[in-house]
N, C-alpha and C. Protein backbone atom coordinates (compact mmCIF):
# COMPACT_ATOMS: atom_id res chain seq x y z
N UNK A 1 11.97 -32.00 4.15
CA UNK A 1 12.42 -31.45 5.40
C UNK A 1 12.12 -29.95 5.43
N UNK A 2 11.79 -29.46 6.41
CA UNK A 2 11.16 -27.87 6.55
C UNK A 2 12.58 -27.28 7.16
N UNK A 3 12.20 -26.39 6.61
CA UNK A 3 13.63 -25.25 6.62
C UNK A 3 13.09 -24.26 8.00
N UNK A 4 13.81 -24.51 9.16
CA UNK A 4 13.94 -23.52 10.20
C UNK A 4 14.46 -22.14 10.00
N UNK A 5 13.63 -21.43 10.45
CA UNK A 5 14.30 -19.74 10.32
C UNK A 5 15.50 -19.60 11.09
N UNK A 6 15.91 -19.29 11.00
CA UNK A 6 17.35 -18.70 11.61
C UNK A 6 17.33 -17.39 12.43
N UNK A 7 17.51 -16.80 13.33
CA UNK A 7 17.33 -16.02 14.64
C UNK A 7 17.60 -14.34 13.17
N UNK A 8 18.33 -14.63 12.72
CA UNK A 8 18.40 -12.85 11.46
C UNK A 8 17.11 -13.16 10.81
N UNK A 9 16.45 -14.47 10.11
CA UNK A 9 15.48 -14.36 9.02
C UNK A 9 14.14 -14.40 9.73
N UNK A 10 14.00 -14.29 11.58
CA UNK A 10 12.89 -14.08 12.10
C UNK A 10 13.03 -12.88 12.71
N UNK A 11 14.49 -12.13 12.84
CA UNK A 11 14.46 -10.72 13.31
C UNK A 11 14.12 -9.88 11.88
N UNK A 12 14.21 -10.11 10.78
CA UNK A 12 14.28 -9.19 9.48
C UNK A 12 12.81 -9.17 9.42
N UNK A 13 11.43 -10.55 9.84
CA UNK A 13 10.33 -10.34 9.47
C UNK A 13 9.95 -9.57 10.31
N UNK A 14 10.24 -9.90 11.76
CA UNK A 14 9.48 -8.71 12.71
C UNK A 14 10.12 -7.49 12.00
N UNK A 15 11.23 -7.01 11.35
CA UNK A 15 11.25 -5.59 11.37
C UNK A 15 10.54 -5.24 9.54
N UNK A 16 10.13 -5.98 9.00
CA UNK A 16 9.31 -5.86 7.46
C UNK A 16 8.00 -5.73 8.12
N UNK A 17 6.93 -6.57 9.16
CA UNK A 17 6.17 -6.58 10.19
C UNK A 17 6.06 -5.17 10.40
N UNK A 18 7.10 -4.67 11.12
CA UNK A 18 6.88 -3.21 11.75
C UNK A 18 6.68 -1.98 10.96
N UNK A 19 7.30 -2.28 10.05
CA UNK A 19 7.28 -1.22 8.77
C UNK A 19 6.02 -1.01 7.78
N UNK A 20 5.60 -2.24 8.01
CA UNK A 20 4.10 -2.09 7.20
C UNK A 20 3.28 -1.02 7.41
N UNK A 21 2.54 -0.70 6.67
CA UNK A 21 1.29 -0.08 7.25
C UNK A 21 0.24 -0.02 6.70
N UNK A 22 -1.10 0.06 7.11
CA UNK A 22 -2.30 -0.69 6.98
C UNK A 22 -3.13 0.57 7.06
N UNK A 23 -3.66 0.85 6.19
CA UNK A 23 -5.38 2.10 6.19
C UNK A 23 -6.68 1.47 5.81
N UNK A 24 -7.45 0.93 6.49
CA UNK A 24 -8.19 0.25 5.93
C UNK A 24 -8.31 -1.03 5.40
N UNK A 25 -8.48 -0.78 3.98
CA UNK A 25 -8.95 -2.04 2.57
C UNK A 25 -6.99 -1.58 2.00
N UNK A 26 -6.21 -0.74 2.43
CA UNK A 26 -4.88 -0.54 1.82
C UNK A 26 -3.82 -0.91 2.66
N UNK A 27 -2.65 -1.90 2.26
CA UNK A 27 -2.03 -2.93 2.92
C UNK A 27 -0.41 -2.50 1.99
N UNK A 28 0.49 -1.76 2.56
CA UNK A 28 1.73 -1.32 2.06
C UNK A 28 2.86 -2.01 2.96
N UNK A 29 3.44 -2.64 2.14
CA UNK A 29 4.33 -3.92 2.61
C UNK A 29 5.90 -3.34 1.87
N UNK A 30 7.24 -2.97 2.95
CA UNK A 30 8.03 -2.57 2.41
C UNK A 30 8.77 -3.82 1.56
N UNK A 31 9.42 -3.25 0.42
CA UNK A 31 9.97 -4.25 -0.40
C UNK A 31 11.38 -3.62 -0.67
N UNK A 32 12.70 -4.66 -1.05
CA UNK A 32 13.91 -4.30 -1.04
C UNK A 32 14.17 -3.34 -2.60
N UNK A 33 13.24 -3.82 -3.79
CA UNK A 33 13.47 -3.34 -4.72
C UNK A 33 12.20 -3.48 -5.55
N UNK A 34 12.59 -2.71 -6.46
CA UNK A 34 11.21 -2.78 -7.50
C UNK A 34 11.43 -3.94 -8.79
N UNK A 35 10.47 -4.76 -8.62
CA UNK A 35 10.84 -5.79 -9.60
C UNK A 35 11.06 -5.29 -11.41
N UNK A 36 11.53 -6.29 -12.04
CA UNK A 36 11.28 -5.72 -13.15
C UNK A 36 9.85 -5.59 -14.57
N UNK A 37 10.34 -4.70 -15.29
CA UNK A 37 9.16 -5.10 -16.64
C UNK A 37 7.56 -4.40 -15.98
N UNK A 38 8.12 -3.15 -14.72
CA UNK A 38 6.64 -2.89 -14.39
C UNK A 38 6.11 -1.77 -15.46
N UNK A 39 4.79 -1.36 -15.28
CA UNK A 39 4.42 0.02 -15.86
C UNK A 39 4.10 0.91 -15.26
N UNK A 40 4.34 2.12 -15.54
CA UNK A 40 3.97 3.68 -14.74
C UNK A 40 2.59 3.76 -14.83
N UNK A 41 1.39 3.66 -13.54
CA UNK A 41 0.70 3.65 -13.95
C UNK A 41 0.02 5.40 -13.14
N UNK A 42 0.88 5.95 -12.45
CA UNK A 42 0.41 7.35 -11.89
C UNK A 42 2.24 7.96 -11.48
N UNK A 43 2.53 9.26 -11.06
CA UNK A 43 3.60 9.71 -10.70
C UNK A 43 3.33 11.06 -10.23
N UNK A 44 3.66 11.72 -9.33
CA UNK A 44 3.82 12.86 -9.09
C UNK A 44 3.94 13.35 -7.47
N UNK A 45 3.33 14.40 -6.98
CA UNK A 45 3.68 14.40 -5.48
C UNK A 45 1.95 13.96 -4.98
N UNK A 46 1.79 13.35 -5.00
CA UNK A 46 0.43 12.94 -4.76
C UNK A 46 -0.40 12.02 -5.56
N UNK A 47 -0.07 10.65 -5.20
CA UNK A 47 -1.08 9.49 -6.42
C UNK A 47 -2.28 8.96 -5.78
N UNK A 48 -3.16 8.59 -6.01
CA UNK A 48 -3.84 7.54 -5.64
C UNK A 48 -4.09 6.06 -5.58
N UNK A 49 -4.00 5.63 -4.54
CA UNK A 49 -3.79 4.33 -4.69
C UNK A 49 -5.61 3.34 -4.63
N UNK A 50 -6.09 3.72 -3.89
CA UNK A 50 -7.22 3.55 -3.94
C UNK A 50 -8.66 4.36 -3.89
N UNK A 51 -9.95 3.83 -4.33
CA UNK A 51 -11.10 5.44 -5.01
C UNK A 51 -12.30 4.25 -4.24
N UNK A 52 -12.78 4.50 -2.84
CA UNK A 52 -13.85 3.78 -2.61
C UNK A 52 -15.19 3.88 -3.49
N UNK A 53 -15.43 2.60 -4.03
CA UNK A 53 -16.84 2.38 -4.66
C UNK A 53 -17.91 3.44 -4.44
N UNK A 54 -18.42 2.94 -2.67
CA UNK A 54 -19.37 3.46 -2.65
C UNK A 54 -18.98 4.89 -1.83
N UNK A 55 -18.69 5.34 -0.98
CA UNK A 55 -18.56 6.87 -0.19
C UNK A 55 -17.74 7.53 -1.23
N UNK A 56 -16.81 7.24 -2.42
CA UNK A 56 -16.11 8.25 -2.87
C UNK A 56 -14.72 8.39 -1.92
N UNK A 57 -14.49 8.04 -1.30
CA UNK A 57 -13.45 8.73 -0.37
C UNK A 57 -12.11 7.90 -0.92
N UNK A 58 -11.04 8.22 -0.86
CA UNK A 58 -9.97 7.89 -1.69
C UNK A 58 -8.66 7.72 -0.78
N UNK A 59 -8.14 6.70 -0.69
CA UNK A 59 -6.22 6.84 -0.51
C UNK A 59 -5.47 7.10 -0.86
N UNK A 60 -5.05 8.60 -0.69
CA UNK A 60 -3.85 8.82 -1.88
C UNK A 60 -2.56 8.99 -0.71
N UNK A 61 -1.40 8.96 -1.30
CA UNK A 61 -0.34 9.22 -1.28
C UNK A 61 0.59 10.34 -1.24
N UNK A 62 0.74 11.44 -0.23
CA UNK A 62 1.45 13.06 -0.59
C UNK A 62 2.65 13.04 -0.18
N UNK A 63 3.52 13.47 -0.95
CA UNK A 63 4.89 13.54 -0.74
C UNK A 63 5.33 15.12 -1.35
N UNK A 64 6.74 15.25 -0.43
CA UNK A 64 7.70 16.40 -0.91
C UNK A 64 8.26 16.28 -2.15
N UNK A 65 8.28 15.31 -2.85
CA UNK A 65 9.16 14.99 -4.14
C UNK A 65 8.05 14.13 -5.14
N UNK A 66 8.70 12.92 -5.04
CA UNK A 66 7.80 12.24 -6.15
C UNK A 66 7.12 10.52 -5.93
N UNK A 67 6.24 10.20 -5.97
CA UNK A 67 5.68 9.01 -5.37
C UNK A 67 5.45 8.28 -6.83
N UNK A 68 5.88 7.28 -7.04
CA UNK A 68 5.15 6.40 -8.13
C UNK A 68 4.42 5.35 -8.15
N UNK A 69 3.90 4.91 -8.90
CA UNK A 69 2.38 3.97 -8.87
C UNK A 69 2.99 2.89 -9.64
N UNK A 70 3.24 1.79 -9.85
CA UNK A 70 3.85 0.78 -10.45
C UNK A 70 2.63 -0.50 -10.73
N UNK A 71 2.13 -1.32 -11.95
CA UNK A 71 1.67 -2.52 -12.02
C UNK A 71 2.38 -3.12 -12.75
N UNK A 72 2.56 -4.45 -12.57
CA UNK A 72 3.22 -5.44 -13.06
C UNK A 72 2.58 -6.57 -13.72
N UNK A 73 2.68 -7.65 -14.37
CA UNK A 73 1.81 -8.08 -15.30
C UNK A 73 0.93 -8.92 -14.98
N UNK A 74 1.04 -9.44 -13.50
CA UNK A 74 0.15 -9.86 -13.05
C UNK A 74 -0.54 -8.97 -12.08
N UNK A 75 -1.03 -7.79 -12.34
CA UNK A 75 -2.26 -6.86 -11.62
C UNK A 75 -1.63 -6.62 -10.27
N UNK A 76 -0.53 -6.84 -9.70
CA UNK A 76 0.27 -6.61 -8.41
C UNK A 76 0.96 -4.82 -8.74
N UNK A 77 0.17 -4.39 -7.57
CA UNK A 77 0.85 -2.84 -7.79
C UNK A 77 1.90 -2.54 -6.80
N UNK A 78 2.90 -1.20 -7.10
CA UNK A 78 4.07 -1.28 -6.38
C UNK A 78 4.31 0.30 -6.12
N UNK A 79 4.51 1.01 -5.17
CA UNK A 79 4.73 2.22 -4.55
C UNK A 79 6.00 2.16 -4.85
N UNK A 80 6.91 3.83 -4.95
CA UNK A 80 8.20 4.27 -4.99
C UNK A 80 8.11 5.27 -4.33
N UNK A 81 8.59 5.67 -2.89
CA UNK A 81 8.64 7.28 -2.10
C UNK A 81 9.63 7.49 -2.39
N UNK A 82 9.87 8.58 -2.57
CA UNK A 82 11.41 9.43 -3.03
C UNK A 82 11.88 10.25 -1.84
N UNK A 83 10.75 10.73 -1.00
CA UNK A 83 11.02 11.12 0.14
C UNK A 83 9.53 11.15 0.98
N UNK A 84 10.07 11.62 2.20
CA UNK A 84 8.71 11.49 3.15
C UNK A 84 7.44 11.53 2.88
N UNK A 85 6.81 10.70 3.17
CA UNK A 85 5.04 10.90 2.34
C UNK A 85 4.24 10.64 3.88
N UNK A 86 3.36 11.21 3.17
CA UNK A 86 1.86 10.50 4.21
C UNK A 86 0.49 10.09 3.95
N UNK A 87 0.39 8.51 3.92
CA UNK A 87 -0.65 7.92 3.50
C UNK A 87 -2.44 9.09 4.28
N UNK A 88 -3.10 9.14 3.36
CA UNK A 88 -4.08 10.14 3.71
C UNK A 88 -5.57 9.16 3.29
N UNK A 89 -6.70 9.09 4.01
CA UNK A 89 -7.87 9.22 3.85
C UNK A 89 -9.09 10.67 3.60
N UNK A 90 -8.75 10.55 2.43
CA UNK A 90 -9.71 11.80 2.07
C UNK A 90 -10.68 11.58 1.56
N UNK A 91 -12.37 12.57 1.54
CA UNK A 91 -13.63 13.08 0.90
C UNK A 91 -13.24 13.10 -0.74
N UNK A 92 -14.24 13.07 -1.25
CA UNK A 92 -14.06 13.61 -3.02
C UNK A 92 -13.61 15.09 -3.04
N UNK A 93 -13.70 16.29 -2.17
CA UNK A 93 -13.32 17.42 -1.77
C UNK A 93 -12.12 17.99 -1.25
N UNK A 94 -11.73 16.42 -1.11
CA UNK A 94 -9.87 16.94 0.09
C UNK A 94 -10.10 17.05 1.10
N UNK A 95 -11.00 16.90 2.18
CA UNK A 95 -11.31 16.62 3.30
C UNK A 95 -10.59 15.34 4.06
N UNK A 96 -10.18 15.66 5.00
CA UNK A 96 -9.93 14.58 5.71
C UNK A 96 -10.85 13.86 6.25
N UNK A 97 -10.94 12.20 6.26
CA UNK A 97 -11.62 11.23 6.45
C UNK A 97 -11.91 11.20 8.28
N UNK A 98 -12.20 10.77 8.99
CA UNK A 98 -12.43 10.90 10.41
C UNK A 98 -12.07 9.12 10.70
N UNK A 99 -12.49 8.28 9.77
CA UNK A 99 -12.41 6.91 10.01
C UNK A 99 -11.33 6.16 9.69
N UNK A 100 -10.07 6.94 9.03
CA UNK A 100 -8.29 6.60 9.12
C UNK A 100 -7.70 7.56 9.64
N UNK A 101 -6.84 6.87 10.67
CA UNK A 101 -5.63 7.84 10.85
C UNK A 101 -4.75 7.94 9.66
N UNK A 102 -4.18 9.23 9.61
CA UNK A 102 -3.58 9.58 8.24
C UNK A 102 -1.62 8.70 8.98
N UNK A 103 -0.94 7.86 7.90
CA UNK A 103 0.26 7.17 8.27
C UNK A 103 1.15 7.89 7.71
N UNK A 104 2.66 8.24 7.91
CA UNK A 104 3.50 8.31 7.34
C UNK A 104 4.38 7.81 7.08
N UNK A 105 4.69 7.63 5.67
CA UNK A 105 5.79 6.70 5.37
C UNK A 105 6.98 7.09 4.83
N UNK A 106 7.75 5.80 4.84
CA UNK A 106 9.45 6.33 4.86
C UNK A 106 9.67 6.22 3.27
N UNK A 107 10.73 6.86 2.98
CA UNK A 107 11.35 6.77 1.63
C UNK A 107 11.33 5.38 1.39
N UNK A 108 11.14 5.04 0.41
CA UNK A 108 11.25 2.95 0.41
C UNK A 108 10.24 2.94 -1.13
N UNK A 109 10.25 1.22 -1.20
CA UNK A 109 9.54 0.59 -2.32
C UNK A 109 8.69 -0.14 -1.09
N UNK A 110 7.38 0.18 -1.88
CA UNK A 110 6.53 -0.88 -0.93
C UNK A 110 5.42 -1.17 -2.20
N UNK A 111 5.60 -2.78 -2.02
CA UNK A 111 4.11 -3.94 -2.43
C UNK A 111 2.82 -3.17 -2.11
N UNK A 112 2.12 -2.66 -2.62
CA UNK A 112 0.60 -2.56 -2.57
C UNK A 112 -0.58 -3.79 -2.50
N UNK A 113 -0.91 -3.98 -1.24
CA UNK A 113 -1.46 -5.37 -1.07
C UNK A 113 -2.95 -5.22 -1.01
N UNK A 114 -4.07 -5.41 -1.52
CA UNK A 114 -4.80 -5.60 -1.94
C UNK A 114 -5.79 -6.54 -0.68
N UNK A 115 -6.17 -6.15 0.02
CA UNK A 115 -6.78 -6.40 1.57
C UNK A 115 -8.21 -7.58 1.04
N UNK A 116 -8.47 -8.80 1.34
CA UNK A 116 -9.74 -9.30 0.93
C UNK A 116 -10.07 -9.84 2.02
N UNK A 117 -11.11 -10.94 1.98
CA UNK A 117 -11.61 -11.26 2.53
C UNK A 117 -12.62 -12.70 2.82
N UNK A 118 -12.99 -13.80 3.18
CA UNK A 118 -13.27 -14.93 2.79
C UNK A 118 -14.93 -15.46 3.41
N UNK A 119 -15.55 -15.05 2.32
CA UNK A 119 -17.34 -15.26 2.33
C UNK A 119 -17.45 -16.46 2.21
N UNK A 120 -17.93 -17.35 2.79
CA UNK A 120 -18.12 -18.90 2.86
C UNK A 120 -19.10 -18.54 1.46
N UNK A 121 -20.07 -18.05 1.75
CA UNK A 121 -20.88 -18.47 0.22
C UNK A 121 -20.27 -17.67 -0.84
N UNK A 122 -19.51 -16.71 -0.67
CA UNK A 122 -19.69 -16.28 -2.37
C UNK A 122 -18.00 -16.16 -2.76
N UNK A 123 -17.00 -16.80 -1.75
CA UNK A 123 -15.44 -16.77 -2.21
C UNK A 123 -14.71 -16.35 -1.09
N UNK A 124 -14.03 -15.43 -1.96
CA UNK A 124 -12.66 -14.36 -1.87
C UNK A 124 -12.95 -13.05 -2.26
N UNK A 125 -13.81 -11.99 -1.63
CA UNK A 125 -13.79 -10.66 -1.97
C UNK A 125 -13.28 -9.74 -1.64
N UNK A 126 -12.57 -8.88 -2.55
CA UNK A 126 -11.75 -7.43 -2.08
C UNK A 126 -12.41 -7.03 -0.97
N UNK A 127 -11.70 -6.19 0.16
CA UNK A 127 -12.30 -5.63 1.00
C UNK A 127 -12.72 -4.22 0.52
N UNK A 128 -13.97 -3.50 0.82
CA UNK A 128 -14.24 -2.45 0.00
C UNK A 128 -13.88 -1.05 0.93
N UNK A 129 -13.67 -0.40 1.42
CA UNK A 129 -13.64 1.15 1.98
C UNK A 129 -15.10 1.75 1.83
């Protein structure tokens, strides 16, 4: 038997829905908590979350305080804002990108989702920037 949502567990997705935010190939999904047994894999007021292949141009993360970079043991990465940040598309130079709007995000834990894509001939490939 399939389990019907309930009028709170389809108002809570539209508002997880709204909170998301999307740059590209980078997909930040708010989460209630940080799971356990992760590793530090960057920290400070400015991380990177993603380094495009080919242009060089990068997603990082700037905040007033402290942003952390989290992986867990299955290759799933996890954001920590401590306070106000703003997702940025930048050059190898610090330039701002022209092809993302720069997002800002709220204090929170957010899932780092990993954007792909589905090639009849060759799979499931990351989306690239």
């Amino acid at each position: 038997m399939q389990h019907e949502k309930t009028h709170t567990e389809n108002r809570l997705q539209e508002v997880i829905m709204a909170l998301e935010i999307q740059q590209g190939d980078v997909l930040l999904v708010p989460a209630s908590e940080l799971p356990k047994n992760l590793k530090l894999k960057e920290r400070g007021n400015r991380v990177t979350l993603a380094l495009g292949e080919t242009s060089g141009h990068s997603h990082v993360v700037e905040a007033e305080k402290t942003v952390s970079l989290y992986e867990d043991e299955q290759g799933n990465m996890w954001l920590e804002v401590d306070s106000p940040a703003t997702l940025k598309h930048i050059t190898p130079d610090g330039s701002p990108t022209l092809d993302h709007a720069w997002e800002e995000l709220k204090p929170m834990v957010y899932e780092y989702v990993a954007q792909s894509q589905v090639v009849p001939s060759l799979g499931v490939l990351r989306v690239l920037d």
